[in-house]
C-alpha atoms as a PDB file:
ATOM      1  CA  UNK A   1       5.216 -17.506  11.282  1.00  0.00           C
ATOM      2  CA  UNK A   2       2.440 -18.170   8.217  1.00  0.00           C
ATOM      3  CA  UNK A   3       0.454 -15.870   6.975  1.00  0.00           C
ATOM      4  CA  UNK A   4      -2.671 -16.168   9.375  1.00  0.00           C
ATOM      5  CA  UNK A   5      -0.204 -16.029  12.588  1.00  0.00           C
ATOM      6  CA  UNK A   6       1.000 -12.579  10.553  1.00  0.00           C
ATOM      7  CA  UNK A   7      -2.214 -11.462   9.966  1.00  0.00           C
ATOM      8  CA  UNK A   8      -3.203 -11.561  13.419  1.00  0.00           C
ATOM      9  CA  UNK A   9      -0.232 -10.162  14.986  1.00  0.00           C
ATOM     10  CA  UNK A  10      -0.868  -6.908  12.542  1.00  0.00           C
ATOM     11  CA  UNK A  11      -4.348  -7.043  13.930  1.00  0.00           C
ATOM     12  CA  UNK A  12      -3.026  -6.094  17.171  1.00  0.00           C
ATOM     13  CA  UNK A  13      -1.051  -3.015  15.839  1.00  0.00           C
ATOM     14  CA  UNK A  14      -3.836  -1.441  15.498  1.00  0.00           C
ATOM     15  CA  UNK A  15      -3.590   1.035  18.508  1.00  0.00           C
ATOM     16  CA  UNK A  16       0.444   1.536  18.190  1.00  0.00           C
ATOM     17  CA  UNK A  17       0.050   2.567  14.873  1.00  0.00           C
ATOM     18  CA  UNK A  18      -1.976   5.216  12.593  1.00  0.00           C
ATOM     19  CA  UNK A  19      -2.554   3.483   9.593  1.00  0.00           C
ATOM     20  CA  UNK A  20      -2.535   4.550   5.762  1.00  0.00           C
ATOM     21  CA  UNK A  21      -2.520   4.763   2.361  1.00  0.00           C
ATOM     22  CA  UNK A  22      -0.322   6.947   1.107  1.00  0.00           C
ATOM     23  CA  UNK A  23       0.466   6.604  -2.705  1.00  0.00           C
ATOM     24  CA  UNK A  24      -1.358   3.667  -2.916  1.00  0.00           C
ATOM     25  CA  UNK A  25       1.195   2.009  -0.272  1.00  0.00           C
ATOM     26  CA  UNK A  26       0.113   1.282   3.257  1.00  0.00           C
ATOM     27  CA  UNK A  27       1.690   2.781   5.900  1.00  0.00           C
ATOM     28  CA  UNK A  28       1.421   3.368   9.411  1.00  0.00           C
ATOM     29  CA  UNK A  29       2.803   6.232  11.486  1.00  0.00           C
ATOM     30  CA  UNK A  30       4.123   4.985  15.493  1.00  0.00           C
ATOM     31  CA  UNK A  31       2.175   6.658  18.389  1.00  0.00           C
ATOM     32  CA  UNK A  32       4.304   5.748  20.702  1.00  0.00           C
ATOM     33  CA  UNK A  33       8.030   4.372  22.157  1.00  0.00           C
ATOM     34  CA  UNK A  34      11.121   6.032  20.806  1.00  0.00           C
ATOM     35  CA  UNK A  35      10.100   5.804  17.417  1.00  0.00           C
ATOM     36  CA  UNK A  36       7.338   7.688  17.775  1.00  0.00           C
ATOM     37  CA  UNK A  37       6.533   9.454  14.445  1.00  0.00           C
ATOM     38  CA  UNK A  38       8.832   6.979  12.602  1.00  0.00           C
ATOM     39  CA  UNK A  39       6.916   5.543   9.086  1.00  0.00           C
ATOM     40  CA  UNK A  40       6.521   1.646   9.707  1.00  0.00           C
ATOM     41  CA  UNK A  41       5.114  -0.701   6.803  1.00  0.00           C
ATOM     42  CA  UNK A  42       3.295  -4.182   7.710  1.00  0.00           C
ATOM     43  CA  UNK A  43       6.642  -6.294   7.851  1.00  0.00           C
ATOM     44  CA  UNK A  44       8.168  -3.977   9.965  1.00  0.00           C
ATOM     45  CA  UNK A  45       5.434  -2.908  11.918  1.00  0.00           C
ATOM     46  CA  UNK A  46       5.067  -6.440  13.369  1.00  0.00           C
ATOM     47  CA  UNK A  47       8.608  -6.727  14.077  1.00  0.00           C
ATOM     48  CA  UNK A  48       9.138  -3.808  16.207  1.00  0.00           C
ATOM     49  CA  UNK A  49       5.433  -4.745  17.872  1.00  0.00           C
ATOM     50  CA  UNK A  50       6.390  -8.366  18.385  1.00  0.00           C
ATOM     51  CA  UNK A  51       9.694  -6.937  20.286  1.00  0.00           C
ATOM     52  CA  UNK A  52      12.110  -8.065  17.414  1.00  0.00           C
ATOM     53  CA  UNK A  53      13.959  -4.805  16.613  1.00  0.00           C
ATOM     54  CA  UNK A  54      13.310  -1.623  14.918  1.00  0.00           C
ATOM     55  CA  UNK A  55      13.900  -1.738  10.578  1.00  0.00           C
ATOM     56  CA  UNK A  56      14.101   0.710   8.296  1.00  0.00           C
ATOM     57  CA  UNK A  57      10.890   0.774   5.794  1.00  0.00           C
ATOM     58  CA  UNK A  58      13.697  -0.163   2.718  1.00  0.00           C
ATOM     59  CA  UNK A  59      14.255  -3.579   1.088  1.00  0.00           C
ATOM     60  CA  UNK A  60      16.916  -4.303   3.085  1.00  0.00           C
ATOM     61  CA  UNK A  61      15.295  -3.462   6.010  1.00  0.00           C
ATOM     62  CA  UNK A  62      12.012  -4.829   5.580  1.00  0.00           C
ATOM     63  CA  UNK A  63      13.809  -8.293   4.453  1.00  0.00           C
ATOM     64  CA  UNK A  64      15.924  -7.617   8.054  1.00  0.00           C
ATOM     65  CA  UNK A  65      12.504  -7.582   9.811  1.00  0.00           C
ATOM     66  CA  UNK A  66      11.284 -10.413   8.327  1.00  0.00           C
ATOM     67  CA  UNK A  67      13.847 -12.734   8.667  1.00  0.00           C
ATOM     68  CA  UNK A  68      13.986 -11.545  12.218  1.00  0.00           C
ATOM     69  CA  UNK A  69      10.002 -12.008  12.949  1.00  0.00           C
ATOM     70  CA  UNK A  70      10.364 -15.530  11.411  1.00  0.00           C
ATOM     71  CA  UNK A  71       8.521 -14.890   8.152  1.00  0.00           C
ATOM     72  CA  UNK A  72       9.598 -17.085   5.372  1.00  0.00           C
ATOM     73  CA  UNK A  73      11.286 -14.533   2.525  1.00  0.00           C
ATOM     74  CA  UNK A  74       8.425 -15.701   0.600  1.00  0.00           C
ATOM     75  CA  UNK A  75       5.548 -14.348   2.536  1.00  0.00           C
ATOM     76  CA  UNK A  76       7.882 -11.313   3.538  1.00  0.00           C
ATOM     77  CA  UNK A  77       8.056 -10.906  -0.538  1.00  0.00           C
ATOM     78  CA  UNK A  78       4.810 -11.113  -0.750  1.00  0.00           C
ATOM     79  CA  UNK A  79       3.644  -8.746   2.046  1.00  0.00           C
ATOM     80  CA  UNK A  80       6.071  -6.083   0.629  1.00  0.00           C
ATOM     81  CA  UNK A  81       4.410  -6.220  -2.944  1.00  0.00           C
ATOM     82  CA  UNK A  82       1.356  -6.433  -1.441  1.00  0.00           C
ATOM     83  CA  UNK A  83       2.146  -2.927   0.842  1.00  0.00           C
ATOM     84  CA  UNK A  84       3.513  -1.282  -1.706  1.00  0.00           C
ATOM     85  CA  UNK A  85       0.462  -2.242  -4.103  1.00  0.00           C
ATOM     86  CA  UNK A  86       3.689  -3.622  -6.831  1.00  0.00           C
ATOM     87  CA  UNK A  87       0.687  -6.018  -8.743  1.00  0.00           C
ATOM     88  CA  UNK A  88      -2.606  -5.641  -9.428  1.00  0.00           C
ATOM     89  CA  UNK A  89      -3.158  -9.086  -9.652  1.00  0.00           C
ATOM     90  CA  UNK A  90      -2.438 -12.639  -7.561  1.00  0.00           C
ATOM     91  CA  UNK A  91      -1.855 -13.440  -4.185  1.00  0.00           C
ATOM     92  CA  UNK A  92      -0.499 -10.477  -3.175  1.00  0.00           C
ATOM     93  CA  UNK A  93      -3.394  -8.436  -4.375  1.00  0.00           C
ATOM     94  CA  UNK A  94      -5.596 -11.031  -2.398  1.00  0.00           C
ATOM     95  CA  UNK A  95      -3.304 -10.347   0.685  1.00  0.00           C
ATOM     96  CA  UNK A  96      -3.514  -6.573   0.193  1.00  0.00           C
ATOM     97  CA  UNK A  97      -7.234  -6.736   0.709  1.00  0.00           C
ATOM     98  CA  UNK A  98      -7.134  -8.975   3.414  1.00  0.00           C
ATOM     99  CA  UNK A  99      -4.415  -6.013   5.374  1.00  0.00           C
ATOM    100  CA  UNK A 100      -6.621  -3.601   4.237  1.00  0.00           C
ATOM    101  CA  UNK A 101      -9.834  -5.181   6.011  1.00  0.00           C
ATOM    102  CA  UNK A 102      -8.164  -5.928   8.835  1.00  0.00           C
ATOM    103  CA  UNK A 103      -6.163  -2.666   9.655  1.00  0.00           C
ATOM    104  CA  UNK A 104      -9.696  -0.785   8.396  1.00  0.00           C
ATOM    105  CA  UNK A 105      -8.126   0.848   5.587  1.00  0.00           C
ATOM    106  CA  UNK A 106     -10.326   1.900   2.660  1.00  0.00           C
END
């Protein structure tokens, strides 16, 4: 999965998930399933949506989800630093605003 394919599959959390930011780290909250309630980041928001397992929102776990989505561990990297806002500068940065715009997040 490249970035574009991952972009649009977070598109279509939209309704599963309330999304965030919560300490300048995006975050969404499930609405429904057996995790309902359970915090979910991008990585392994997509992962549980796409039917690939449920992850713990840790480095382990988001690394887990990616692998397990088929993200390369670059662009899982990436999406974590961008989630967790780690640089305010590069590619991530660039991917953080492109998250933000598409999960309407302010």
């Amino acid at each position: 999965m490249n970035e574009i394919q991952f972009l649009l599959e977070l598109q279509k959390t939209k309704k599963s998930y309330k999304w965030h930011v919560a300490g300048n780290k995006i975050r969404g909250v499930a609405r429904n399933g057996k995790d309902k309630g359970e915090l979910f980041d991008p990585v392994t928001a997509v992962t549980r949506y796409t039917g690939n397992g449920t992850y713990e929102v840790t480095q382990r776990g988001r690394k887990r989800a990616g692998r397990s989505a088929g993200l390369s561990t670059t662009l899982t990297n990436t999406v974590m630093n961008a989630s967790d806002a780690k640089y305010n500068r590069g590619g991530s940065q660039v991917l953080r605003g492109r998250i933000k715009q598409i999960l309407e997040l302010k």
